[in-house]
C-alpha atoms as a PDB file:
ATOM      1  CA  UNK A   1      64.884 169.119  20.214  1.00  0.00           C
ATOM      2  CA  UNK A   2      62.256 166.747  20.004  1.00  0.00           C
ATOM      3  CA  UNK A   3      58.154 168.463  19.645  1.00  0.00           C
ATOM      4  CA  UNK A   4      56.654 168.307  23.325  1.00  0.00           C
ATOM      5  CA  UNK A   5      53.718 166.231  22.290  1.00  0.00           C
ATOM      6  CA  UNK A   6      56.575 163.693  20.362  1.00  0.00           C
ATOM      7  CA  UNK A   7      58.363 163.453  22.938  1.00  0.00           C
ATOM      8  CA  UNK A   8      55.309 162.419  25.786  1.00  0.00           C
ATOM      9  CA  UNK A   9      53.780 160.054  23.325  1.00  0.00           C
ATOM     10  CA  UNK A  10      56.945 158.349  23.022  1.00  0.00           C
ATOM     11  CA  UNK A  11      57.174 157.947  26.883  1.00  0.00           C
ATOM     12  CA  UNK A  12      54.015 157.121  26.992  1.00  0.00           C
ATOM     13  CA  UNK A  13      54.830 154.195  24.533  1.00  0.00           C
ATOM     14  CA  UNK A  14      57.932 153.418  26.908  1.00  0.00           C
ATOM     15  CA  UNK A  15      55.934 152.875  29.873  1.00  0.00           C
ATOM     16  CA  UNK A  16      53.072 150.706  28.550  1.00  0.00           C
ATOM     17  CA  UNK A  17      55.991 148.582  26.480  1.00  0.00           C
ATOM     18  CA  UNK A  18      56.353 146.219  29.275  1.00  0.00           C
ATOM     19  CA  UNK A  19      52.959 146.196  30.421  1.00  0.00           C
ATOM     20  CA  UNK A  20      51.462 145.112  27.478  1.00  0.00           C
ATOM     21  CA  UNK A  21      53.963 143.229  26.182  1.00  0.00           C
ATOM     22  CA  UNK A  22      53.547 140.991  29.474  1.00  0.00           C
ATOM     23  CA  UNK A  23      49.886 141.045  29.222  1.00  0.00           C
ATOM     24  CA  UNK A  24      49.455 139.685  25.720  1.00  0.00           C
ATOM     25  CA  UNK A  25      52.264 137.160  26.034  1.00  0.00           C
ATOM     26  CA  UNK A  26      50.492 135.750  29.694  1.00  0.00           C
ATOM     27  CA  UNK A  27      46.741 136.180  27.935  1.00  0.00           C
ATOM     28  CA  UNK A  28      47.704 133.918  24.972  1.00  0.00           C
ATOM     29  CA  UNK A  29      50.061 131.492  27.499  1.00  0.00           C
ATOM     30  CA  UNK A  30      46.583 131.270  30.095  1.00  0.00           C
ATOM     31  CA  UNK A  31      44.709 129.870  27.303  1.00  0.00           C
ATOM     32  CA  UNK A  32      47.451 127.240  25.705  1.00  0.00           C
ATOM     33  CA  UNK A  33      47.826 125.958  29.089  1.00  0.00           C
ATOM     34  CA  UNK A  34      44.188 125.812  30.368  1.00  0.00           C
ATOM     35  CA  UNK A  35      43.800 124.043  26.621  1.00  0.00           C
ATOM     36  CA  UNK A  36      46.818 121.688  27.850  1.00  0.00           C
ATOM     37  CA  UNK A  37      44.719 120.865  30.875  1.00  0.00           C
ATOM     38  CA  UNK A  38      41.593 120.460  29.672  1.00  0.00           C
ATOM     39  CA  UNK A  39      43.452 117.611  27.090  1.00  0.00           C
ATOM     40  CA  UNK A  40      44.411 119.616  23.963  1.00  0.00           C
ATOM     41  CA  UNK A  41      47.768 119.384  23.756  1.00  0.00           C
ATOM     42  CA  UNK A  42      48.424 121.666  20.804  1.00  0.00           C
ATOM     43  CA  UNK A  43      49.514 124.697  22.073  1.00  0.00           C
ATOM     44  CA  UNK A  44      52.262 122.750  24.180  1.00  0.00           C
ATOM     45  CA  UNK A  45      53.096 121.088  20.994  1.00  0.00           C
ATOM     46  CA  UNK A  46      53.970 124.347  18.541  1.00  0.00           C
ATOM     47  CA  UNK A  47      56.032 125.814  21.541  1.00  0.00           C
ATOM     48  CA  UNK A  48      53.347 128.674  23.004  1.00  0.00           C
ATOM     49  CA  UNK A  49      53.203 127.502  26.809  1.00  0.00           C
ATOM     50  CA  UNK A  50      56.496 130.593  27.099  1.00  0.00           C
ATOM     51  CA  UNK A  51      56.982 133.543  28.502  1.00  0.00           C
ATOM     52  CA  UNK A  52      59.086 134.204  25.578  1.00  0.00           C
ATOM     53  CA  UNK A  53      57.718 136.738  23.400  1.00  0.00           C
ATOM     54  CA  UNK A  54      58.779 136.413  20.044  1.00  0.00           C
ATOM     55  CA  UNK A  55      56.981 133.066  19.666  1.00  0.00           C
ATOM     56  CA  UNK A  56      53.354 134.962  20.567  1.00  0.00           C
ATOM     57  CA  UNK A  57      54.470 138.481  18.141  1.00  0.00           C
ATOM     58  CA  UNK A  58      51.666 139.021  16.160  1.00  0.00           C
ATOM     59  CA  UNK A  59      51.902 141.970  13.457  1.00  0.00           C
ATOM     60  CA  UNK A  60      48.622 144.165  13.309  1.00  0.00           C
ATOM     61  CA  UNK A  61      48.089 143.958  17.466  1.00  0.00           C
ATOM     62  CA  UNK A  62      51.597 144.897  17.950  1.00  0.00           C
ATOM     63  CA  UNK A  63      50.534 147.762  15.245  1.00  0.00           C
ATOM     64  CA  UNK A  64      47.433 148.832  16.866  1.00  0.00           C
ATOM     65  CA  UNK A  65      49.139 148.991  20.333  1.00  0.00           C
ATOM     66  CA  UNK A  66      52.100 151.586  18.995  1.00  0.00           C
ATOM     67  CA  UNK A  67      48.864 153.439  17.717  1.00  0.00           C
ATOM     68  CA  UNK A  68      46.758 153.584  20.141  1.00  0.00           C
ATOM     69  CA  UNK A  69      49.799 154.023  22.665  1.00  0.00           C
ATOM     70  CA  UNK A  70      50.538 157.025  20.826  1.00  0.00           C
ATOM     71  CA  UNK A  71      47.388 158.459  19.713  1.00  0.00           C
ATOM     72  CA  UNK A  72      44.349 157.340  22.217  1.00  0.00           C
ATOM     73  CA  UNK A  73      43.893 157.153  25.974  1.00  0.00           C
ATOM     74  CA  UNK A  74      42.576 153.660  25.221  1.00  0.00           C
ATOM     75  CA  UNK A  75      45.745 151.626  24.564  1.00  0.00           C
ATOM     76  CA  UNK A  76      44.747 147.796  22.779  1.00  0.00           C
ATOM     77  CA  UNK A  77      46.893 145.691  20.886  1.00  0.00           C
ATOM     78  CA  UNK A  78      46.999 141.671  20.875  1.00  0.00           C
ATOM     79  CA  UNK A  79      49.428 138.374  20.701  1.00  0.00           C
ATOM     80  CA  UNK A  80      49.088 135.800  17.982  1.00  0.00           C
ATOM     81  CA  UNK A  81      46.022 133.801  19.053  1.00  0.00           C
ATOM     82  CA  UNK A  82      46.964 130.482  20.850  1.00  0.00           C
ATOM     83  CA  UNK A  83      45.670 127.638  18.322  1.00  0.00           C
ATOM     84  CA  UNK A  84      43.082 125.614  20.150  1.00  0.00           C
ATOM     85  CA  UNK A  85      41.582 122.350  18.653  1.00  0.00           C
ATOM     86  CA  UNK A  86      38.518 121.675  21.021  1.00  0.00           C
ATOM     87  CA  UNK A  87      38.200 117.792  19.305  1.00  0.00           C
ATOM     88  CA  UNK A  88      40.199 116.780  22.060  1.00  0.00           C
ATOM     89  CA  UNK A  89      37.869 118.215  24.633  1.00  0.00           C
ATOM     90  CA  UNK A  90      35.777 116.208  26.686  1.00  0.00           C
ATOM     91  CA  UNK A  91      33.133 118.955  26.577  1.00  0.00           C
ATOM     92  CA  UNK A  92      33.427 121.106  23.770  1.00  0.00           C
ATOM     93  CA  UNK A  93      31.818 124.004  24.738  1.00  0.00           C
ATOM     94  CA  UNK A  94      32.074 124.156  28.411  1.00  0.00           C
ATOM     95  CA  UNK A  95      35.253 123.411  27.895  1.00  0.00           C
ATOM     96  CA  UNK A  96      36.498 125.958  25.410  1.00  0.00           C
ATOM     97  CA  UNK A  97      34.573 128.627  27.512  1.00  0.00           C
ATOM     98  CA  UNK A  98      37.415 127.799  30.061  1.00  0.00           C
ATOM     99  CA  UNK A  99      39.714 127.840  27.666  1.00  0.00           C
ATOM    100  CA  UNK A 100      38.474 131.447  26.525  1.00  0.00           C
ATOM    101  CA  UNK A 101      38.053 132.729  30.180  1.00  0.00           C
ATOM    102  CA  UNK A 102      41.433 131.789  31.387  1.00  0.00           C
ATOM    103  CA  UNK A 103      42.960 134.346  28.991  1.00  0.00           C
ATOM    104  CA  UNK A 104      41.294 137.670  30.423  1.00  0.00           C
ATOM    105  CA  UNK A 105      41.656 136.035  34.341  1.00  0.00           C
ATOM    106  CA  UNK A 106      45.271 136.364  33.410  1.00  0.00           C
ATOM    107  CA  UNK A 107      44.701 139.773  32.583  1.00  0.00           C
ATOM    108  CA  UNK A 108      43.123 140.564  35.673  1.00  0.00           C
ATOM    109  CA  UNK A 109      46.038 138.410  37.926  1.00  0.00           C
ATOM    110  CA  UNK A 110      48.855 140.710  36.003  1.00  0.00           C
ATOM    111  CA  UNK A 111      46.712 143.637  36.616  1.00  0.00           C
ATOM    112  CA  UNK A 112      46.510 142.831  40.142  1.00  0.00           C
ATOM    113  CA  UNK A 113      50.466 142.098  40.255  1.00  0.00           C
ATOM    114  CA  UNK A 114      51.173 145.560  38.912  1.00  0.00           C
ATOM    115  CA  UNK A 115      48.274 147.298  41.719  1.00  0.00           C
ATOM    116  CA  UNK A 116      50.780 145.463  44.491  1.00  0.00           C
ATOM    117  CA  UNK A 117      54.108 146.124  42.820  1.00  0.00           C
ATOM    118  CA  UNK A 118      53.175 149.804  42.471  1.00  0.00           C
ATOM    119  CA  UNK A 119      51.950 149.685  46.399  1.00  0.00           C
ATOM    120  CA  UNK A 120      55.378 147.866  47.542  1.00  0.00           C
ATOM    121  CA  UNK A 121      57.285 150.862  45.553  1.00  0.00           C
ATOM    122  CA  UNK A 122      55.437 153.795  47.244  1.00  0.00           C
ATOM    123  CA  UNK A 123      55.994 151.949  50.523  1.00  0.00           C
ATOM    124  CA  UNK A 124      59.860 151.700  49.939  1.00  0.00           C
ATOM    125  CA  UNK A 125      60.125 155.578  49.130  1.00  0.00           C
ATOM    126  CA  UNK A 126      56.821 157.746  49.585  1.00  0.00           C
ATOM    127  CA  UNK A 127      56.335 159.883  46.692  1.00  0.00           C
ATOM    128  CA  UNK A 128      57.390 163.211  49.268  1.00  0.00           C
ATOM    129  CA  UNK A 129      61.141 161.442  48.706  1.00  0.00           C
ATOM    130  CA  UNK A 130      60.921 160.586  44.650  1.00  0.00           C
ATOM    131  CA  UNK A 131      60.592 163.661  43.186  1.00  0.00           C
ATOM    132  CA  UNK A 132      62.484 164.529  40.324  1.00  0.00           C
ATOM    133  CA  UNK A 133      63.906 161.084  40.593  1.00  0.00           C
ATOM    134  CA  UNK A 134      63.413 160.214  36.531  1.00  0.00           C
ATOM    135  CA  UNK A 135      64.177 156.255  37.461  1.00  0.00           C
ATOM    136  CA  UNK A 136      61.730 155.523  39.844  1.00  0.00           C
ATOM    137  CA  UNK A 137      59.258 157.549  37.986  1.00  0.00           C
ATOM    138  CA  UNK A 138      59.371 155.381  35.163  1.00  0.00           C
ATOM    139  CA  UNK A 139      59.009 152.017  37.349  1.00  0.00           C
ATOM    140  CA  UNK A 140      56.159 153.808  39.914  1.00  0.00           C
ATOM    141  CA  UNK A 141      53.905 154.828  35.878  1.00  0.00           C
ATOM    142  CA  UNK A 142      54.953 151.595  34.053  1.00  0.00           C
ATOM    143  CA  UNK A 143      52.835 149.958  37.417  1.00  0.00           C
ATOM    144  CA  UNK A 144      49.948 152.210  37.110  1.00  0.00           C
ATOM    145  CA  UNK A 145      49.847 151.961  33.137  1.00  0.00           C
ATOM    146  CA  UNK A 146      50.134 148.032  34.301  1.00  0.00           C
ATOM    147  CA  UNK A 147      46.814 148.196  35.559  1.00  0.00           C
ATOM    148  CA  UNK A 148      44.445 150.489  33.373  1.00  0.00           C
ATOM    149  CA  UNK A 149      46.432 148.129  30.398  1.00  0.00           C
ATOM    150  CA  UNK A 150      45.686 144.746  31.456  1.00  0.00           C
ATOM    151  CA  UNK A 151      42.184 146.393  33.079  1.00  0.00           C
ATOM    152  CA  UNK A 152      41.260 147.061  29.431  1.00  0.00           C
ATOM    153  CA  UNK A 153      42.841 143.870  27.855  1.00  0.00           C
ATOM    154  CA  UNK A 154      40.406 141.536  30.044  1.00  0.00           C
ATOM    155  CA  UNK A 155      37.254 143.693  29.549  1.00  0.00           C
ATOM    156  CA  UNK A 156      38.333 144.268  25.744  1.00  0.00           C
ATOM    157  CA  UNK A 157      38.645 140.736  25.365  1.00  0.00           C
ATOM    158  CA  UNK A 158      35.460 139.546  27.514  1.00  0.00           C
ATOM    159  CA  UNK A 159      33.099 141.336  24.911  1.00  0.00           C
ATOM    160  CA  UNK A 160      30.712 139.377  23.729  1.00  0.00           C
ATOM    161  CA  UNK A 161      31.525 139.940  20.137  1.00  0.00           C
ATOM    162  CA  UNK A 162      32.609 137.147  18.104  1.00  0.00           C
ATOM    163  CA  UNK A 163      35.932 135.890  17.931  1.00  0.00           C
ATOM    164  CA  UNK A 164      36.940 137.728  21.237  1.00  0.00           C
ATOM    165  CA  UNK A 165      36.964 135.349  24.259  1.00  0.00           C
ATOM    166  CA  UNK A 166      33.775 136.760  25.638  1.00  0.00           C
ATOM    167  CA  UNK A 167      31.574 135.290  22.902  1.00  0.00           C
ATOM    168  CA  UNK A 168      32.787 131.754  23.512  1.00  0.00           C
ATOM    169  CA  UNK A 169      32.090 132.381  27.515  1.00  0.00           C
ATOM    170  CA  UNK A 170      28.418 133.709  26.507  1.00  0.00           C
ATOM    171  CA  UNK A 171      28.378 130.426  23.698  1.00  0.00           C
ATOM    172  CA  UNK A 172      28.897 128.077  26.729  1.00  0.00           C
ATOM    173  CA  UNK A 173      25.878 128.895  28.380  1.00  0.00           C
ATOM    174  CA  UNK A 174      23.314 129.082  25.219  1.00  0.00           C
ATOM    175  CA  UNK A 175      20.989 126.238  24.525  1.00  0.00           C
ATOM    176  CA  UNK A 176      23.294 124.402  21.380  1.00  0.00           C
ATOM    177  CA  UNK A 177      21.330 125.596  18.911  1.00  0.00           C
ATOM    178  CA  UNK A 178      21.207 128.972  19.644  1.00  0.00           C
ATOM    179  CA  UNK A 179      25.009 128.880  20.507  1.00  0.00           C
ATOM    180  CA  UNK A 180      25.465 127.530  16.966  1.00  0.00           C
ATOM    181  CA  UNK A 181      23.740 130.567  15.580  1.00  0.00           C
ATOM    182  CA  UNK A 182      25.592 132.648  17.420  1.00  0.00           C
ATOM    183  CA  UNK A 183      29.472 131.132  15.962  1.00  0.00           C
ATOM    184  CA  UNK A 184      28.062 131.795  12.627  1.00  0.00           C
ATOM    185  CA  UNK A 185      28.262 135.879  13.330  1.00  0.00           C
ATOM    186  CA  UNK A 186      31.801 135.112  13.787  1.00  0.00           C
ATOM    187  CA  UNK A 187      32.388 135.975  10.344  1.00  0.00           C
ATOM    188  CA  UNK A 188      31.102 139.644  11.142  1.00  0.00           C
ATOM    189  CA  UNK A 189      32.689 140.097  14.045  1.00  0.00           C
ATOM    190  CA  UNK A 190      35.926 141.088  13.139  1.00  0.00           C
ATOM    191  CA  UNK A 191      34.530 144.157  11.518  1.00  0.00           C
ATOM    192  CA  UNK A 192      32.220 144.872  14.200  1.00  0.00           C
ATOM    193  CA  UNK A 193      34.866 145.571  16.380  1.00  0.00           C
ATOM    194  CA  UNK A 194      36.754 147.676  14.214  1.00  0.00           C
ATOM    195  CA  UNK A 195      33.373 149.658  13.665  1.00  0.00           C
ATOM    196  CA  UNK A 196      32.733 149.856  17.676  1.00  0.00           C
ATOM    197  CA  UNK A 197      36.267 150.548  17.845  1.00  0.00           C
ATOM    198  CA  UNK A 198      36.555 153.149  14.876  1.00  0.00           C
ATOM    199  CA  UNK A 199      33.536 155.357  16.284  1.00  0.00           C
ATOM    200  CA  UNK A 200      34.283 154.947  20.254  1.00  0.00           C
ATOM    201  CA  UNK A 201      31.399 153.007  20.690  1.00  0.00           C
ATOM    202  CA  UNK A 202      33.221 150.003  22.519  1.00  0.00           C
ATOM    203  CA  UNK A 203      35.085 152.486  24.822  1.00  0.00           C
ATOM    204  CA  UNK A 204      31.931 153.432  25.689  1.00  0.00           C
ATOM    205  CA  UNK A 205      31.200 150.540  26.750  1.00  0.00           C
ATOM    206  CA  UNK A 206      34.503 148.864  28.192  1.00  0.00           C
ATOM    207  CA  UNK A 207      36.101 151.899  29.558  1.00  0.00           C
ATOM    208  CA  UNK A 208      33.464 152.054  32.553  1.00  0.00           C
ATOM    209  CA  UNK A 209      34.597 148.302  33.772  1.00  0.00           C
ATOM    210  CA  UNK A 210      37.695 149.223  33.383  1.00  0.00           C
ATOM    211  CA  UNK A 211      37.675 152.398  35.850  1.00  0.00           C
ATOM    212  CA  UNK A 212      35.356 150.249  38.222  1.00  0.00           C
ATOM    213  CA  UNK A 213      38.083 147.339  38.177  1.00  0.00           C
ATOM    214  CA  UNK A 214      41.170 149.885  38.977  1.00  0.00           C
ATOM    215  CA  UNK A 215      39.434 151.745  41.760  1.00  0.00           C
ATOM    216  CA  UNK A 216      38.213 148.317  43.708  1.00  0.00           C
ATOM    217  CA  UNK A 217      42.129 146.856  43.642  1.00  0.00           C
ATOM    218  CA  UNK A 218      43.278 150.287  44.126  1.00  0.00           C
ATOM    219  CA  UNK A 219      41.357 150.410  47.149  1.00  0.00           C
ATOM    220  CA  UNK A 220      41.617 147.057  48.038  1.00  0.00           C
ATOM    221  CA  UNK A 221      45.753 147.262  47.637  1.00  0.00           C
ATOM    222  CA  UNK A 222      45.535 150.780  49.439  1.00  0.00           C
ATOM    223  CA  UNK A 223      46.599 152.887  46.873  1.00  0.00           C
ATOM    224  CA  UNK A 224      45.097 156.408  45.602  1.00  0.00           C
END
């Protein structure tokens, strides 16, 4: 028999396996493409405009998300980042802020897709007809972990801690020199989010968004 709290955790990593898996894969293919349109063709080139996942695997995120999954409320992990070379942008910075925003927007569209897919399943059977139906329990969770995951992937990621996408967003807007002061931190930044992270500061901070952003499209979608 497996322990009680084994055997949750290990749902619980069931049902968010898809859900993140399909957010990191579509948050690293938003920002290859957007790259791709904005004239940097490298992404394209090395094979990372797919769906396929193996291509985007990245080690430590796919670490940190069997962790967290198992261990915290707050469930992060993260693809191999999409190489960008922003020489072949037009506009360097504005540019690469679009490059940087597309990747959480995707985020947000999944999380969205999951808010209606969970909707359309509650529709097709109301939850007085599903219980102790183990099948469509899975599905009707997997779509709500859907949208707290991909929730906290865009908010994570729109932090304006360098390298996360939400510093090169902030970087766009800076007067250059200022935004050239700002890259340098880069080389801190890494740590400073496993510090925030470590100590629950940055769920502090993110988590908040995050509830805000389910309950509007919850609302909006018509779902409790």
């Amino acid at each position: 028999m497996f322990d009680t709290d084994l055997a949750v955790n290990i749902k619980r990593l069931a049902v968010a396996f898809v859900p993140m898996l399909l957010g990191m894969v579509c948050h690293e293919v938003a920002h290859g493409w957007a790259a791709w349109k904005r004239g940097d063709p490298t992404a394209k080139m090395l094979g990372r405009l797919t769906l396929n996942p193996l291509p985007h695997l990245d080690v430590m995120g796919s670490l940190l998300f069997v962790f967290t999954a198992l261990t915290s409320p707050f469930i992060l992990g993260w693809a191999k980042p999409v190489p960008v070379n922003a020489r072949h942008f037009r506009s360097p910075r504005r540019d690469m802020a679009l490059v940087s925003f597309a990747g959480p927007l995707a985020n947000i569209v999944v999380a969205v897709g999951f808010a209606v897919a969970y909707r359309l399943l509650t529709l097709a059977m109301p939850i007085s007809q599903w219980e102790g139906n183990g099948v469509y329990d899975f599905f009707l969770n997997m779509c709500a972990v859907g949208v707290w995951v991909n929730f906290t992937l865009a908010w994570f990621n729109l932090t304006p801690i360098p390298p996360l996408d939400g510093s090169n967003i902030l970087a766009g807007f800076l007067p250059r020199k200022l935004a050239w002061h700002y890259y340098r931190l880069e080389r801190y930044g890494l740590i400073l989010v496993v510090i925030l992270l470590a100590t629950g500061m940055l769920f502090k901070v993110v988590w908040p968004l995050v509830q805000m952003s389910v309950d509007l499209v919850s609302a909006i979608v018509g779902i409790g």
